[in-house]
Protein backbone atom coordinates (compact mmCIF):
# COMPACT_ATOMS: atom_id res chain seq x y z
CA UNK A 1 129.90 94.79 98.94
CA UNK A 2 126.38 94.87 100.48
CA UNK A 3 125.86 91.90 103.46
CA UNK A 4 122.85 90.06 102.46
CA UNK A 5 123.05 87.51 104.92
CA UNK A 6 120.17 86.05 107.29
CA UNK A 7 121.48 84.46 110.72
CA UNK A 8 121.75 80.68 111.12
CA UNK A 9 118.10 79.06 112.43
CA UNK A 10 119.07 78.56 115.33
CA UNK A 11 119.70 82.62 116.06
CA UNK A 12 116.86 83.75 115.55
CA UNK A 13 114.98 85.18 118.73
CA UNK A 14 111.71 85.36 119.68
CA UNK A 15 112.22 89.28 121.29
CA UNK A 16 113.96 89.99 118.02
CA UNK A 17 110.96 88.77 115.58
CA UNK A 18 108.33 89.81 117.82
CA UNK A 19 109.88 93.54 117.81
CA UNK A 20 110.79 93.50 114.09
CA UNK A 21 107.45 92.43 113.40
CA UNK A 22 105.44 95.23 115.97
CA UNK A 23 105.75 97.49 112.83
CA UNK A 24 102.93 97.82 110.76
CA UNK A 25 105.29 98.18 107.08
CA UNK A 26 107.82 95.48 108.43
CA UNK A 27 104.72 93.20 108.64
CA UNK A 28 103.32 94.10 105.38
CA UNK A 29 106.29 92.92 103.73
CA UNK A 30 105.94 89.82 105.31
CA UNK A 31 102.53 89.56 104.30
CA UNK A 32 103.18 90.29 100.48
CA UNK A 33 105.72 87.85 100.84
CA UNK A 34 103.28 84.93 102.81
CA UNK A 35 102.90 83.38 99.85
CA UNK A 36 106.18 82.21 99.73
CA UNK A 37 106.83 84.15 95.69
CA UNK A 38 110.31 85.64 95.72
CA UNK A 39 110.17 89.34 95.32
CA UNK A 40 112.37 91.79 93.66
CA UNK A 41 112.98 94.77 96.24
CA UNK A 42 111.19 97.13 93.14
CA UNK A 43 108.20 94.55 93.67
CA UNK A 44 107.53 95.96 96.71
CA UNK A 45 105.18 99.25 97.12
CA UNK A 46 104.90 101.11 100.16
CA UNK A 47 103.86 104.60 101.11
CA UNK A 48 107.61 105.27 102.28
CA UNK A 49 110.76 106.44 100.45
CA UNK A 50 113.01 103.87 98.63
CA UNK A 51 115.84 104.33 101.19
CA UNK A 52 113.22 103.49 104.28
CA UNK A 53 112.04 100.56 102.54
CA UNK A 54 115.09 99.46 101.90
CA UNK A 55 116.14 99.91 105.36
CA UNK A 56 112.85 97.71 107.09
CA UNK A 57 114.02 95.01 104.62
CA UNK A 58 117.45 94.94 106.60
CA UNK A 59 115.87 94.94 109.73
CA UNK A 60 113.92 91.78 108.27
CA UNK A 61 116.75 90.13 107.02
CA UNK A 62 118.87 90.38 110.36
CA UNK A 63 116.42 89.50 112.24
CA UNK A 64 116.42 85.70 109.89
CA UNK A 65 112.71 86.97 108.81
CA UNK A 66 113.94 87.27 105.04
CA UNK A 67 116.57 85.96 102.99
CA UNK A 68 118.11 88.34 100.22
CA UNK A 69 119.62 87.54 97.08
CA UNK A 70 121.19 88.98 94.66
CA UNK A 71 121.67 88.67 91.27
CA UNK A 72 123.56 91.50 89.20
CA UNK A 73 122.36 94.66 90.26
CA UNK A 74 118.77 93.45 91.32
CA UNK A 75 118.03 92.12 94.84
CA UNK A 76 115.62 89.43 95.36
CA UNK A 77 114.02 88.91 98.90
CA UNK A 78 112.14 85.75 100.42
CA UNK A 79 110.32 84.86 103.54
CA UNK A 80 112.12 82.09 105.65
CA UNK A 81 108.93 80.53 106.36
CA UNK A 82 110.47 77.06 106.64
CA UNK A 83 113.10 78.70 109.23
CA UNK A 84 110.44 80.70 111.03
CA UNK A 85 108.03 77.77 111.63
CA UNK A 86 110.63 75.03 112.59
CA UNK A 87 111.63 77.50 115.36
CA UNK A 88 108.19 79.02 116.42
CA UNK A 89 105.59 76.50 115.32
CA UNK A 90 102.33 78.30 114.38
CA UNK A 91 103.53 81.80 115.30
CA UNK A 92 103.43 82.89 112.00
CA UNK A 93 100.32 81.97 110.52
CA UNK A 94 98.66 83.23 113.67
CA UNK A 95 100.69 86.39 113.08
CA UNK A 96 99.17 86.71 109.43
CA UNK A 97 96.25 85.64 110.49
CA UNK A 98 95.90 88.88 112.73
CA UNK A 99 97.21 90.86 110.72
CA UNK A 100 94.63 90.49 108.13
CA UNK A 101 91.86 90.57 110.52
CA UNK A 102 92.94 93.81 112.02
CA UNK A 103 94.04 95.32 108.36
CA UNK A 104 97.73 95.75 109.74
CA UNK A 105 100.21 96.23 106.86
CA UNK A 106 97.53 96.23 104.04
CA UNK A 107 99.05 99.55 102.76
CA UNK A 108 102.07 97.56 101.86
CA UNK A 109 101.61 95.82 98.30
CA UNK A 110 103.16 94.38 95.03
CA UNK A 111 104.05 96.21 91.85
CA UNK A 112 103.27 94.87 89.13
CA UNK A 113 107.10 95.01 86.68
């Protein structure tokens, strides 16, 4: 059985986000997922193979960026924004915020199913 958990609130780490988040596909994930839609992991489009996608998804979701369900056979990922800002008030949105502006993770987008 696959692990799809996220940890607890509480341990998640500042090092640990800001080093999951240095990579430019990691944080286009996040921003496809800013909007706070839950995404199937087909949703997701980037200019890397299924298997790497699927593996920067794990590294989100251990890190308590994401939160994974699933459902059958399909896999549904969120953004624990709630978490993420309780924890690190304003980090994100200045995060996104940056992102955009500098046109990091834009290659990153949703399919349409």
């Amino acid at each position: 059985m696959l692990d799809h958990s996220s940890p607890a609130d509480s341990e998640i780490t500042l090092p640990q986000l800001m080093g999951v988040l240095s990579d430019p596909t990691r944080l286009g994930v996040v921003r496809v997922l800013s909007d706070g839609a839950e995404r199937g992991w087909g949703q997701l489009c980037a200019p890397v193979s299924k298997s790497t996608l699927s593996h920067h998804l794990k590294i989100l979701r251990h890190a308590g960026v994401t939160q994974t369900r699933q459902e059958g056979t399909r896999c549904y990922v969120t953004l624990r924004r709630d978490a993420l800002e309780a924890r690190f008030p304003g980090l994100l949105p200045a995060l996104l915020s940056a992102a955009i502006a500098d046109n990091v993770g834009e290659h990153v987008t949703e399919r349409d199913l």
